[in-house]
C-alpha atoms as a PDB file:
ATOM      1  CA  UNK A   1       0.000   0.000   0.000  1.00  0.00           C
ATOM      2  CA  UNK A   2       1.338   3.406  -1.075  1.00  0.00           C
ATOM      3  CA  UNK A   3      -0.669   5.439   1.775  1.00  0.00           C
ATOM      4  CA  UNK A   4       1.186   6.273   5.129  1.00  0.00           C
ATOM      5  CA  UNK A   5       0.581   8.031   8.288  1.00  0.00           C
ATOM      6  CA  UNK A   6       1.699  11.287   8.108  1.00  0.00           C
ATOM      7  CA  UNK A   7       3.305  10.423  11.067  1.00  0.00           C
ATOM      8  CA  UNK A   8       5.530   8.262   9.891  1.00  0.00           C
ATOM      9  CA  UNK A   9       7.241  10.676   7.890  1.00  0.00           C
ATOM     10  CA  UNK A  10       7.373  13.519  10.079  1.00  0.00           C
ATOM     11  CA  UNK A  11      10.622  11.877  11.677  1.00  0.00           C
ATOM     12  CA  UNK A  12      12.704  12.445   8.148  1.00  0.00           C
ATOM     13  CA  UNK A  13      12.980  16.256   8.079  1.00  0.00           C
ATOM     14  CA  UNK A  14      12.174  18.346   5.171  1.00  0.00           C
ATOM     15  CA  UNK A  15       9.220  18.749   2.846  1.00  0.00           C
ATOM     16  CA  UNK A  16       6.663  15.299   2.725  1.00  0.00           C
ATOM     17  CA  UNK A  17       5.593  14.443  -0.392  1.00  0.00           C
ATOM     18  CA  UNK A  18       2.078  14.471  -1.592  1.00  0.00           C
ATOM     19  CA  UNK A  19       1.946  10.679  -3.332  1.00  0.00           C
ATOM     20  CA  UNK A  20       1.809   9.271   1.161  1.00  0.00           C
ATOM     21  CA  UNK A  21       5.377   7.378   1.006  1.00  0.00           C
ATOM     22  CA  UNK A  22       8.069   8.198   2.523  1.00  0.00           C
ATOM     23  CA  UNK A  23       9.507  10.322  -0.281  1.00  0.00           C
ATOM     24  CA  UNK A  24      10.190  14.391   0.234  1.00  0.00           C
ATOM     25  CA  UNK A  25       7.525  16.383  -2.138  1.00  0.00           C
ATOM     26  CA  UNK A  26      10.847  17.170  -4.579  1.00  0.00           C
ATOM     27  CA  UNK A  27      10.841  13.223  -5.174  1.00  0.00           C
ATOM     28  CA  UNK A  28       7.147  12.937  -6.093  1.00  0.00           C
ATOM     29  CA  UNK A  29       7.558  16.358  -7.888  1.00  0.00           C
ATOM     30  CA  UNK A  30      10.267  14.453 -10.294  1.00  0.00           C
ATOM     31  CA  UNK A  31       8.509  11.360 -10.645  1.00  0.00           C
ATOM     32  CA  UNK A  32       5.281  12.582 -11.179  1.00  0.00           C
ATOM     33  CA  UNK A  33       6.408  15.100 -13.635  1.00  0.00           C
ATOM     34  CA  UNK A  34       8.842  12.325 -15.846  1.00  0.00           C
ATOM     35  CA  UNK A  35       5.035  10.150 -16.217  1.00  0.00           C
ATOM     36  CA  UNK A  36       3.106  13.301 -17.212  1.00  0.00           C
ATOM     37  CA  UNK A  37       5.896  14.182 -19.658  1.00  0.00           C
ATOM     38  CA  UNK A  38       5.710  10.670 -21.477  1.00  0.00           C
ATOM     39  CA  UNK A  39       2.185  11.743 -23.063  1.00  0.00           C
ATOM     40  CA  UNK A  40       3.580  15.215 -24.266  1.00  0.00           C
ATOM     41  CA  UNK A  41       6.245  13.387 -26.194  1.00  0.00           C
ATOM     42  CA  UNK A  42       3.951  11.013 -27.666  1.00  0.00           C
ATOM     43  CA  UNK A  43       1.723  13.796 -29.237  1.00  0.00           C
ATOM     44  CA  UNK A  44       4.471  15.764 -30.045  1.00  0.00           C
ATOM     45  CA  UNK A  45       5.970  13.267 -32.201  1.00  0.00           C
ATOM     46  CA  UNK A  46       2.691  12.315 -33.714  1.00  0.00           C
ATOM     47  CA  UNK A  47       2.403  16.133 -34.617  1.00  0.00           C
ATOM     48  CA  UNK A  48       5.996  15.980 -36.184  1.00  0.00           C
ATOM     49  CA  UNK A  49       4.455  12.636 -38.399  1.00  0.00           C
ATOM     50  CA  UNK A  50       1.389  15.250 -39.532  1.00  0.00           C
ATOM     51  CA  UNK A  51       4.352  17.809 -40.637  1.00  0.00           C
ATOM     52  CA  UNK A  52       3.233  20.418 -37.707  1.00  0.00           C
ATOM     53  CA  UNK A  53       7.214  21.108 -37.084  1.00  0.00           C
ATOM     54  CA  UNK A  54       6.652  24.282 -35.619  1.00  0.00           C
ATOM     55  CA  UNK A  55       4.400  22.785 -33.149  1.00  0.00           C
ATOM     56  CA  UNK A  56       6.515  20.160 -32.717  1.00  0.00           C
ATOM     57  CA  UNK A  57       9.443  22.490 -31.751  1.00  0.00           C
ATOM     58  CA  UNK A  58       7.364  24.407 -29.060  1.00  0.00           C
ATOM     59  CA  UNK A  59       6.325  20.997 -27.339  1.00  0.00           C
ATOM     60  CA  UNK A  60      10.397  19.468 -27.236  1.00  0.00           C
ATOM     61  CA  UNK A  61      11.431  23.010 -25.796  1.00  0.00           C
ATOM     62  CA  UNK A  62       8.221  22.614 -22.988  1.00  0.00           C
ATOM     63  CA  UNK A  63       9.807  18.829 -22.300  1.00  0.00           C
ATOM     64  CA  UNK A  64      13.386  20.307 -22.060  1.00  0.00           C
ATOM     65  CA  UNK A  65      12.692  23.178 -19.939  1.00  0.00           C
ATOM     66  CA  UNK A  66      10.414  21.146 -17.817  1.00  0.00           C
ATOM     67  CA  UNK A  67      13.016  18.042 -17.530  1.00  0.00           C
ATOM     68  CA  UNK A  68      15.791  20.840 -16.583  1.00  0.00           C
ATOM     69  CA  UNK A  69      12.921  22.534 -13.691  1.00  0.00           C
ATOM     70  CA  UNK A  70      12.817  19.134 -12.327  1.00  0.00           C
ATOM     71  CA  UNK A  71      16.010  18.702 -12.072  1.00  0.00           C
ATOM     72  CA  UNK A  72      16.788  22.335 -10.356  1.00  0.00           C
ATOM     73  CA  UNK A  73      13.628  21.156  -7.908  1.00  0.00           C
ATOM     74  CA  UNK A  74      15.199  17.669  -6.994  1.00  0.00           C
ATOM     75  CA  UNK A  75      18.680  19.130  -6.656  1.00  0.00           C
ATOM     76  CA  UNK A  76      17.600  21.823  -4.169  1.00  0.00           C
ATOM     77  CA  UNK A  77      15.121  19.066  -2.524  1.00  0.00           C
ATOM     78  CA  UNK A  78      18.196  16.374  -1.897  1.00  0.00           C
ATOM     79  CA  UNK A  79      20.809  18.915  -1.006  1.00  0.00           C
ATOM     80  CA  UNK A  80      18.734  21.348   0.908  1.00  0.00           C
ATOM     81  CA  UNK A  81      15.921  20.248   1.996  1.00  0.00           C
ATOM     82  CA  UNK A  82      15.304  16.817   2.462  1.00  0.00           C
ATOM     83  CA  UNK A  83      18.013  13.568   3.030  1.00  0.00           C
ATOM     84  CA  UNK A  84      16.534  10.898   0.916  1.00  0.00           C
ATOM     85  CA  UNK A  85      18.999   8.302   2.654  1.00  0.00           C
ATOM     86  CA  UNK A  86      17.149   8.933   5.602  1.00  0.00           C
ATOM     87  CA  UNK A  87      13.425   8.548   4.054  1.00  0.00           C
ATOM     88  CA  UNK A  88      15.027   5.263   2.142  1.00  0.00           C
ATOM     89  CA  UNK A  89      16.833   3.714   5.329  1.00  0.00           C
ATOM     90  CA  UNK A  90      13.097   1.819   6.212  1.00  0.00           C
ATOM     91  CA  UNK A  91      13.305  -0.299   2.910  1.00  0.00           C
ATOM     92  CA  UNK A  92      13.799  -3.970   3.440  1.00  0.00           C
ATOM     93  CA  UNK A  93      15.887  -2.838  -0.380  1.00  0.00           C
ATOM     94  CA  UNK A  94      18.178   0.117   2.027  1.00  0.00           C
ATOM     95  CA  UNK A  95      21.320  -0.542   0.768  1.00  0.00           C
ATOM     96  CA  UNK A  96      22.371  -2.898  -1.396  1.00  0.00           C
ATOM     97  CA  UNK A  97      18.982  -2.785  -3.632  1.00  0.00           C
ATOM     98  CA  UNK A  98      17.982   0.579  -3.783  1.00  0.00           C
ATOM     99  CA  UNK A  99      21.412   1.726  -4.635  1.00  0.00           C
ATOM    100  CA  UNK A 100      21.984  -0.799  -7.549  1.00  0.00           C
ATOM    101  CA  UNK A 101      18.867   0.727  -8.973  1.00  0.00           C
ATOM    102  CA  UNK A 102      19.923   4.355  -8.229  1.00  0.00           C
ATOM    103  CA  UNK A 103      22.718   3.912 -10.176  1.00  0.00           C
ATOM    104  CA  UNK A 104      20.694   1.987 -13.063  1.00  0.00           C
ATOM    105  CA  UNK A 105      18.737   4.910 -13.138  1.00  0.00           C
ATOM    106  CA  UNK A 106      21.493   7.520 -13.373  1.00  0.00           C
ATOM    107  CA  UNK A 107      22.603   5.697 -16.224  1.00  0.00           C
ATOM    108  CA  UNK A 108      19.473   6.604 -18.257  1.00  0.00           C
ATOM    109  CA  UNK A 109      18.938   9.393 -16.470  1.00  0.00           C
ATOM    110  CA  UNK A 110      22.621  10.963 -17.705  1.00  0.00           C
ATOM    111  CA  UNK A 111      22.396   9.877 -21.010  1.00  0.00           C
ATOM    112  CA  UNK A 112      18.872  11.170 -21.579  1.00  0.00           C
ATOM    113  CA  UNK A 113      19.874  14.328 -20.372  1.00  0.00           C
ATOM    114  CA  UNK A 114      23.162  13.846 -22.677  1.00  0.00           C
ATOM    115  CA  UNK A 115      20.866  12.838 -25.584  1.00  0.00           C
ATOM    116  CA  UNK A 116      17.800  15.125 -25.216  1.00  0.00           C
ATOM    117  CA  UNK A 117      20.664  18.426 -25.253  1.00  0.00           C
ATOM    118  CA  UNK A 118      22.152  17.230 -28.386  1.00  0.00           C
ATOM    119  CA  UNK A 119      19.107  16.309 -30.340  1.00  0.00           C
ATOM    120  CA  UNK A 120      17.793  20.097 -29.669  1.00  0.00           C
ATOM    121  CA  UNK A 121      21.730  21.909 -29.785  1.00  0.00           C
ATOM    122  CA  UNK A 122      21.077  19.780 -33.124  1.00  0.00           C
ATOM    123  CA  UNK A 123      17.765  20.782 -34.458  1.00  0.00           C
ATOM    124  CA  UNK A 124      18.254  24.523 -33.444  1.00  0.00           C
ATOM    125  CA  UNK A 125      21.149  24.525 -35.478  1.00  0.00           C
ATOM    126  CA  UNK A 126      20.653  22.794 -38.373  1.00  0.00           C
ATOM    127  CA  UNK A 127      16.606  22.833 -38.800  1.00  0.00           C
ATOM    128  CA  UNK A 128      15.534  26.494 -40.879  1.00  0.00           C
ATOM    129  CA  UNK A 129      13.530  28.669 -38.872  1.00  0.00           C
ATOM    130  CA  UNK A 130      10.359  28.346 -38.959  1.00  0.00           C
ATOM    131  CA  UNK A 131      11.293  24.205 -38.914  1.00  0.00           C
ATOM    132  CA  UNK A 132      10.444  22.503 -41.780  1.00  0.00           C
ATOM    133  CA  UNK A 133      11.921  19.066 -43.123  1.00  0.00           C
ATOM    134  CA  UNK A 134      15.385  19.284 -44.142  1.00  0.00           C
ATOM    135  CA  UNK A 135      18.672  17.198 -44.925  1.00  0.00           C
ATOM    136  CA  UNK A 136      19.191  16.610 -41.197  1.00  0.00           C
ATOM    137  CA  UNK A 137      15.724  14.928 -41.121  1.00  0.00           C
ATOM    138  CA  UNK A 138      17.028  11.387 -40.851  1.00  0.00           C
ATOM    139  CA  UNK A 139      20.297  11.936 -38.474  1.00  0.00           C
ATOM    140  CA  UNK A 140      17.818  13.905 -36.234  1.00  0.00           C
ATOM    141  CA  UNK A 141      15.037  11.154 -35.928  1.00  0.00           C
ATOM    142  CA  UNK A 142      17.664   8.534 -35.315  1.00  0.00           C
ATOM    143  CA  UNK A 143      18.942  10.273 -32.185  1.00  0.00           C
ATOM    144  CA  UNK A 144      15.426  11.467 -31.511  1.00  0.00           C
ATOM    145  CA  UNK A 145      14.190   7.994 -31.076  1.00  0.00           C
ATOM    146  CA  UNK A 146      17.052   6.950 -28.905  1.00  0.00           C
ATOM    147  CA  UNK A 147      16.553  10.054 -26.993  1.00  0.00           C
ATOM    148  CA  UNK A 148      12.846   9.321 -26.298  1.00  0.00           C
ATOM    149  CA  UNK A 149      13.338   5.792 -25.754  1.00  0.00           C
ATOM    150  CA  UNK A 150      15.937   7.441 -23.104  1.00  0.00           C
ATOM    151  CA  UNK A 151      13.459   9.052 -21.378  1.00  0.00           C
ATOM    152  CA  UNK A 152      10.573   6.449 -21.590  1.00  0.00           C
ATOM    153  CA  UNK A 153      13.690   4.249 -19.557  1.00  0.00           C
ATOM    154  CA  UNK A 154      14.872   7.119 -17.077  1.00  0.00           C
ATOM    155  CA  UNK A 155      10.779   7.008 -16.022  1.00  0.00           C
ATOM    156  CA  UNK A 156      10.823   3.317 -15.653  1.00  0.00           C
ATOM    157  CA  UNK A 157      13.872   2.920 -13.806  1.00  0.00           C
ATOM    158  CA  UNK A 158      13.149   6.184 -11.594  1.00  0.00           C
ATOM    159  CA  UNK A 159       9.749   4.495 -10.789  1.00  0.00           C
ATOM    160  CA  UNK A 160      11.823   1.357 -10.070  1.00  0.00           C
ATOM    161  CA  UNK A 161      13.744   3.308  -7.427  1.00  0.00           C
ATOM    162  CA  UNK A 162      11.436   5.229  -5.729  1.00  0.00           C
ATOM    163  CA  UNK A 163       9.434   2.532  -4.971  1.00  0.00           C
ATOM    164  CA  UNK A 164      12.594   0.444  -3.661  1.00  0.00           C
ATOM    165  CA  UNK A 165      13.707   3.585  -1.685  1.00  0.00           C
ATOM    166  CA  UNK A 166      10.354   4.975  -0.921  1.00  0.00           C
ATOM    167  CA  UNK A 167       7.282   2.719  -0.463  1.00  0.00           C
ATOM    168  CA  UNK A 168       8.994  -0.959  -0.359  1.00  0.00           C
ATOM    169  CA  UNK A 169       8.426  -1.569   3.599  1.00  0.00           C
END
């Protein structure tokens, strides 16, 4: 069951989260966000498949600049505000199995972020303004796919850990 007392996280310090596990509210900020971003990228690739580019564009630069928000909001959460070691410690998974999936997920995690910045440095550059198709069409899609198959594997793997760290009790 993902529902706890609210006194059972008052003991970890910080900001609670809003999902009832033991996570800090910049955890269920992230992970929340990550599964409400999958659905954005589908429709914004299904509007690149209809030739709406411009569209297109607006929607990657939303998921960008949202992805990099959550990132800034988790930082400041785990650094500042809240010790997720402590909230994880009640796991039956605290160490060994909710660090092996931490650093799983930093592996997508890193490379979507690695990915997802090249793919737009990319398409900035080399796509005309307003977008339309060009010669960098198929080089772009290629990384594009990786890069959403990326992120579609940083959610999975982040879901994977906060419920290891989080709600596994």
């Amino acid at each position: 069951m993902i529902v706890f007392a609210a006194a059972n996280t008052a003991a970890f310090g910080g900001l609670d989260g809003f999902l009832g596990t033991r996570a800090s509210v910049g955890m269920d900020v992230v992970l929340v966000g990550l599964w409400l971003l999958l659905p954005v990228l589908g429709w914004s690739i299904a509007l690149v498949r209809r030739g709406h580019y411009t569209a297109h564009k607006r929607l990657q630069l939303l998921i960008v600049g949202a992805l990099l928000a959550a990132i800034v909001v988790f930082e400041i959460d785990v650094r500042l505000v809240s010790d997720w070691k402590i909230r994880a410690r009640p796991s039956p998974w605290w160490p060994g199995g909710v660090l092996a999936m931490l650093g799983v997920h930093l592996v997508f995690a890193i490379s979507t972020f690695g990915l997802l910045a090249w793919v737009v440095w990319e398409a900035l550059r080399r796509f005309p303004v307003p977008p339309a198709r060009g010669a960098h069409g198929p080089r772009h899609r290629r990384f594009a796919r990786l890069a959403a198959l990326d992120l579609v594997l940083t959610a999975i793997t982040g879901t994977a850990f906060y419920w290891l760290a989080f709600v596994a009790s």
